[in-house]
PDB file of N, CA and C in Angstrom:
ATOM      1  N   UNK A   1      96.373  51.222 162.556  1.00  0.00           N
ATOM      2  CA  UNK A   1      95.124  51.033 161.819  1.00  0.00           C
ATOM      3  C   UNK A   1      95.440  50.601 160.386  1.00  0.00           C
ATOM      4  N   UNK A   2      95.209  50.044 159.985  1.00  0.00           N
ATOM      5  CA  UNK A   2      95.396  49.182 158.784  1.00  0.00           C
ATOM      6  C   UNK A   2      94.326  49.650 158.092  1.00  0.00           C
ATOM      7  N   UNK A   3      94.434  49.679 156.356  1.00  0.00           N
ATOM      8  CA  UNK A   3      94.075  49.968 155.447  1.00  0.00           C
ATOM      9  C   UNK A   3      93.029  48.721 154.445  1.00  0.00           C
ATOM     10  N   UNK A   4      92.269  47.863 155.310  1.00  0.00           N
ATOM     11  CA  UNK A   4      91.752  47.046 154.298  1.00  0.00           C
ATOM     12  C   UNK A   4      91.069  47.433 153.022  1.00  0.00           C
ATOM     13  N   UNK A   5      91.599  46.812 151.948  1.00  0.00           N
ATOM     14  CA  UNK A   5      90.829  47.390 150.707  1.00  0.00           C
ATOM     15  C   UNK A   5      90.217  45.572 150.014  1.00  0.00           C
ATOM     16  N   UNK A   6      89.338  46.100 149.453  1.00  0.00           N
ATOM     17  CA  UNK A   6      88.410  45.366 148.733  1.00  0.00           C
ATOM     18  C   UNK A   6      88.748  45.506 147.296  1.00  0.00           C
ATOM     19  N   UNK A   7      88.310  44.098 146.319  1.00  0.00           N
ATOM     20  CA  UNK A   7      88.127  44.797 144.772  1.00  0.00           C
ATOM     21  C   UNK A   7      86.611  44.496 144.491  1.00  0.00           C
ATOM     22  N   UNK A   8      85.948  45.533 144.099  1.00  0.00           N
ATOM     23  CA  UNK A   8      84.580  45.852 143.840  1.00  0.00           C
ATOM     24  C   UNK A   8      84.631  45.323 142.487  1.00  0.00           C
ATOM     25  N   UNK A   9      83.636  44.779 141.796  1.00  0.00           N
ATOM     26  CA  UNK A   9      83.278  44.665 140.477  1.00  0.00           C
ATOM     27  C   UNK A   9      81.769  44.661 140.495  1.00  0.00           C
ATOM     28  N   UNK A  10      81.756  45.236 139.332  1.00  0.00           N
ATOM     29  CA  UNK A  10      80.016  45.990 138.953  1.00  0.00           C
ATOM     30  C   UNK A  10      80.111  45.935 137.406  1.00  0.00           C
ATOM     31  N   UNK A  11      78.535  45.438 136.989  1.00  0.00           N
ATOM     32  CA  UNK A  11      78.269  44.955 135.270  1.00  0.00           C
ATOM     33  C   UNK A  11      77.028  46.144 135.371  1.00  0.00           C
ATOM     34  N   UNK A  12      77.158  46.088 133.857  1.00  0.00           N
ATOM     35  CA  UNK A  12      75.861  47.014 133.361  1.00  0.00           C
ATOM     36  C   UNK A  12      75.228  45.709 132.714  1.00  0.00           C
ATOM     37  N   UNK A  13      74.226  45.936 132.422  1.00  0.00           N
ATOM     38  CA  UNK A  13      73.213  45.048 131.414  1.00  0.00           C
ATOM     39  C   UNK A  13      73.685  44.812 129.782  1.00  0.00           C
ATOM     40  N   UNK A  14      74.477  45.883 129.748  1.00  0.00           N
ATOM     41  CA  UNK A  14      74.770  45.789 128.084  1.00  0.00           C
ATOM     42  C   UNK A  14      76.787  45.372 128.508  1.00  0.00           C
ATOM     43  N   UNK A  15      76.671  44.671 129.452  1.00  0.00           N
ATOM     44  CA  UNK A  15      78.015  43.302 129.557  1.00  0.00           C
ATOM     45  C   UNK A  15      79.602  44.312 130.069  1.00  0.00           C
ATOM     46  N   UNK A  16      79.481  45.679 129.845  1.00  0.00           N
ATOM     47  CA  UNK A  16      80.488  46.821 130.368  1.00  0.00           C
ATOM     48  C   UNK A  16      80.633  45.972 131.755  1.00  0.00           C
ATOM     49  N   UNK A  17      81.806  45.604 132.136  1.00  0.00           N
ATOM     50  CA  UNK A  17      82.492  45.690 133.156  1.00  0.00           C
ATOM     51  C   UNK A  17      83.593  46.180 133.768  1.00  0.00           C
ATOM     52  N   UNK A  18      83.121  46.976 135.297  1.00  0.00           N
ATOM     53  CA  UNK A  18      84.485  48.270 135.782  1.00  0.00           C
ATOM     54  C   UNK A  18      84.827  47.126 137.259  1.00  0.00           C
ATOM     55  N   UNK A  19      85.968  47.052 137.784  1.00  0.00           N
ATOM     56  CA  UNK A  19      86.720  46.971 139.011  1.00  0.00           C
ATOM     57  C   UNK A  19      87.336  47.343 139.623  1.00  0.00           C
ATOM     58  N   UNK A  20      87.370  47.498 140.531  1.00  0.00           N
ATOM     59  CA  UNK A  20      88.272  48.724 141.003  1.00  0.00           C
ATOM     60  C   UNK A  20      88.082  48.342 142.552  1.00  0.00           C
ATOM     61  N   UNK A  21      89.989  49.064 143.331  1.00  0.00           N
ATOM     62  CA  UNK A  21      89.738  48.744 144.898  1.00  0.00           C
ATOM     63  C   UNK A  21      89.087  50.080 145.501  1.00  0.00           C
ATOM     64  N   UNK A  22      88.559  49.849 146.890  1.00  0.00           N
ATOM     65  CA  UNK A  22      87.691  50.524 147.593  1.00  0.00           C
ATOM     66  C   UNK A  22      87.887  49.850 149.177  1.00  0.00           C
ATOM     67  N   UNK A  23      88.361  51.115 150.152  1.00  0.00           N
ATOM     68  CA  UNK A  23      88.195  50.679 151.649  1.00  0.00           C
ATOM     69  C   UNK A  23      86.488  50.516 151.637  1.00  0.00           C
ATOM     70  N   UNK A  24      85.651  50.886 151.239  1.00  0.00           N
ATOM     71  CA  UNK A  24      84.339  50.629 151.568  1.00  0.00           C
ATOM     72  C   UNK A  24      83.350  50.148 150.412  1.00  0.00           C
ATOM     73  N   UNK A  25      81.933  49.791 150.817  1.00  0.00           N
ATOM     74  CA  UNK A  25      80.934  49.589 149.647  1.00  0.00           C
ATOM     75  C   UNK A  25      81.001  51.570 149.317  1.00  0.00           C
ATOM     76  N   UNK A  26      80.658  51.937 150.531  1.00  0.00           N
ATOM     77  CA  UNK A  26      80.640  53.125 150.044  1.00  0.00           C
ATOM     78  C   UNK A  26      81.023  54.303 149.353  1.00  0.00           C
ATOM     79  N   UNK A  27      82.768  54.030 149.280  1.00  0.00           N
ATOM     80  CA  UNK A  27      83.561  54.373 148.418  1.00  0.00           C
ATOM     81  C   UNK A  27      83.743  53.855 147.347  1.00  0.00           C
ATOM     82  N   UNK A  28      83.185  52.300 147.172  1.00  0.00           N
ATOM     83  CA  UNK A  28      82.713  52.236 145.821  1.00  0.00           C
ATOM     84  C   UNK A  28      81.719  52.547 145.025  1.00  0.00           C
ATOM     85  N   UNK A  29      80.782  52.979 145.621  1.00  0.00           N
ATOM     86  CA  UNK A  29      79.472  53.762 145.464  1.00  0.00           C
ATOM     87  C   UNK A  29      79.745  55.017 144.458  1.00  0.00           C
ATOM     88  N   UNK A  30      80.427  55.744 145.466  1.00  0.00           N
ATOM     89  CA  UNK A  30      81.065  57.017 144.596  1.00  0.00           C
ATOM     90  C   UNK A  30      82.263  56.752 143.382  1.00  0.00           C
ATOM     91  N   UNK A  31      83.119  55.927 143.578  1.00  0.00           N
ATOM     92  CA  UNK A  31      83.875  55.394 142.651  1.00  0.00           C
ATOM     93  C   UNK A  31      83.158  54.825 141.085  1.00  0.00           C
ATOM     94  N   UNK A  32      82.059  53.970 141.448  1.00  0.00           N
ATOM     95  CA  UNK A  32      81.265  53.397 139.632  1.00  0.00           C
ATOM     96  C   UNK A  32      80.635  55.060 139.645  1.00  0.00           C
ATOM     97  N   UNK A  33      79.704  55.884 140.590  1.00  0.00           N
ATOM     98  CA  UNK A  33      79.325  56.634 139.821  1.00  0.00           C
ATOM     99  C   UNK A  33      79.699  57.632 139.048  1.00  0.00           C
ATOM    100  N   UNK A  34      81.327  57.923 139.425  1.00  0.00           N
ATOM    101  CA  UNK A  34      82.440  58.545 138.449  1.00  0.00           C
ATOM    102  C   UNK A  34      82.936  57.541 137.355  1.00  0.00           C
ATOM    103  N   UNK A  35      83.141  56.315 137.626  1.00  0.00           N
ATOM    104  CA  UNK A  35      83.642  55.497 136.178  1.00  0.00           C
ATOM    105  C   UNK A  35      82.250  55.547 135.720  1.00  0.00           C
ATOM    106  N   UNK A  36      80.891  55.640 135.840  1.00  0.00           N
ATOM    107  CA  UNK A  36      79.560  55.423 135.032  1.00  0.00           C
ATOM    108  C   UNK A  36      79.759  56.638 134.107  1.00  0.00           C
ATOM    109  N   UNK A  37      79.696  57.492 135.105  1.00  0.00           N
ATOM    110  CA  UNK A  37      79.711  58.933 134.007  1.00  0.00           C
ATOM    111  C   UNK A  37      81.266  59.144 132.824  1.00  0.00           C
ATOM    112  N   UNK A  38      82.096  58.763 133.580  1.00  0.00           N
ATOM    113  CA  UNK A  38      83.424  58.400 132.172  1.00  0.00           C
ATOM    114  C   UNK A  38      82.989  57.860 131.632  1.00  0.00           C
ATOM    115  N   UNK A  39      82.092  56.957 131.209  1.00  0.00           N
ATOM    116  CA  UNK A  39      81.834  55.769 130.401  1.00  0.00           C
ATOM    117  C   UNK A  39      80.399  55.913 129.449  1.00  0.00           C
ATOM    118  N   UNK A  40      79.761  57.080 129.921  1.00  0.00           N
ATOM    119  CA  UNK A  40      78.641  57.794 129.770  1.00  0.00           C
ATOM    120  C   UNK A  40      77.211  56.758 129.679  1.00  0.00           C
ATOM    121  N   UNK A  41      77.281  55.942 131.168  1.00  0.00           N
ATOM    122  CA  UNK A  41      76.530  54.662 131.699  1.00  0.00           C
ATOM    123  C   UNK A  41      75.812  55.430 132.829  1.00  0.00           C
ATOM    124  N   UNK A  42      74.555  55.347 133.100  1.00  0.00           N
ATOM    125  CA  UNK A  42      73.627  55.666 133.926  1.00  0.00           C
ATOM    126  C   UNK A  42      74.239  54.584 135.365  1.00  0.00           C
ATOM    127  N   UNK A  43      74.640  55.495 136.049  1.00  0.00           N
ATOM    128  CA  UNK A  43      75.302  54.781 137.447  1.00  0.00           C
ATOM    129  C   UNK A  43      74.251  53.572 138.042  1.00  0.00           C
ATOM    130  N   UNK A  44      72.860  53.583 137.477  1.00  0.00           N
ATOM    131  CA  UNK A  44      71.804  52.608 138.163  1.00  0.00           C
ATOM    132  C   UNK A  44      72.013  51.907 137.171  1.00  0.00           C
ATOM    133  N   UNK A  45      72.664  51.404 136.338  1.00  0.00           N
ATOM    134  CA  UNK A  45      72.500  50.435 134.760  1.00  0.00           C
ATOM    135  C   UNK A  45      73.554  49.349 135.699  1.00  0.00           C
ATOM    136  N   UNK A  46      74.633  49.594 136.631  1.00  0.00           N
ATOM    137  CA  UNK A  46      75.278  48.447 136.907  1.00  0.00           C
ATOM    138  C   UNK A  46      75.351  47.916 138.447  1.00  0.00           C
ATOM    139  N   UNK A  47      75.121  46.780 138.157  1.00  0.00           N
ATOM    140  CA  UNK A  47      74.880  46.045 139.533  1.00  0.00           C
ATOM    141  C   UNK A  47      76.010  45.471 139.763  1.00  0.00           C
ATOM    142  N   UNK A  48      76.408  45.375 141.409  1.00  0.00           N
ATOM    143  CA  UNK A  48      77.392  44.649 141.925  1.00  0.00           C
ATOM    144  C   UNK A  48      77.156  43.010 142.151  1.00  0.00           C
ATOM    145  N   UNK A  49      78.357  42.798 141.194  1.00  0.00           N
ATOM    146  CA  UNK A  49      78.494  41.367 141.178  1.00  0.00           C
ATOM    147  C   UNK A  49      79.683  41.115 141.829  1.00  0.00           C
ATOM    148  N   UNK A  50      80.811  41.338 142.805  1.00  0.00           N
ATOM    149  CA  UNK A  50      81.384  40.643 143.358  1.00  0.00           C
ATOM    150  C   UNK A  50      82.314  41.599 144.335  1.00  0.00           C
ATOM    151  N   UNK A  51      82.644  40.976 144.865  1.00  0.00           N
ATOM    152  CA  UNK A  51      83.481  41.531 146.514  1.00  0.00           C
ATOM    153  C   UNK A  51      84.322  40.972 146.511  1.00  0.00           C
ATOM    154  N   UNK A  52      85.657  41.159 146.375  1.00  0.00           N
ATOM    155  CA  UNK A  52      87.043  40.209 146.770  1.00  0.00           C
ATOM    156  C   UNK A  52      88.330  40.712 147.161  1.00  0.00           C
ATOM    157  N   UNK A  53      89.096  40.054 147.721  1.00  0.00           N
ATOM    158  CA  UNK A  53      90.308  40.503 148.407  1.00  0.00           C
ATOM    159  C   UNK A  53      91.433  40.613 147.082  1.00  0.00           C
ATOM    160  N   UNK A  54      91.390  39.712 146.033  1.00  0.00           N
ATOM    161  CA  UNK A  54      91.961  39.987 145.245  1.00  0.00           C
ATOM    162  C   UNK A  54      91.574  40.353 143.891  1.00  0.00           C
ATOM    163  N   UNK A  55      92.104  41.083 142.712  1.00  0.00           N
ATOM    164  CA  UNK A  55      91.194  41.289 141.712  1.00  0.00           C
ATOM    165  C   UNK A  55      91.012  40.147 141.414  1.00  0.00           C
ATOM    166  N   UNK A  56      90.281  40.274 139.860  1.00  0.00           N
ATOM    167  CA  UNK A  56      90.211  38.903 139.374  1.00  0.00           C
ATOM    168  C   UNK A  56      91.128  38.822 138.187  1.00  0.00           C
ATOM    169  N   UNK A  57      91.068  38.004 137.234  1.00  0.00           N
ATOM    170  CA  UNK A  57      91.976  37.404 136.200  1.00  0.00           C
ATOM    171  C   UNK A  57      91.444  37.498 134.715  1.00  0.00           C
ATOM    172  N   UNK A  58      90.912  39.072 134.915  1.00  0.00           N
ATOM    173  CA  UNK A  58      90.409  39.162 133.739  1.00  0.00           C
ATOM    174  C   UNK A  58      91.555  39.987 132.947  1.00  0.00           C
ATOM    175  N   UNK A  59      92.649  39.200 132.269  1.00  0.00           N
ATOM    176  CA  UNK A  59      93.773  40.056 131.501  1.00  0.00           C
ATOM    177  C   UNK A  59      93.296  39.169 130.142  1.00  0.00           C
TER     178      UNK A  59
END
């Protein structure tokens, strides 16, 4: 059984962006709403903007 993972990325309105991998949407679900609260961001303030196999190239 193989381990597919995803990289989730999710924006808030005020431009905060978190990414992070996740075997599921759903484990990313729980994943922003622990980086929301580190970040002290209302977990409904950020919407998912992208799904990908690799991160992206934001260095």
């Amino acid at each position: 059984m193989s381990n597919k993972k995803s990289y989730y990325a999710f924006e808030a309105p005020s431009g905060t962006t978190i990414e992070f991998q996740a075997t599921s949407l759903q484990q990313a679900m729980v994943i922003k709403k622990k980086r929301a609260h580190e970040l002290g961001i209302p977990k409904e303030a950020f919407e998912l903007t992208s799904i990908r196999k690799k991160p992206s190239l934001s260095e």
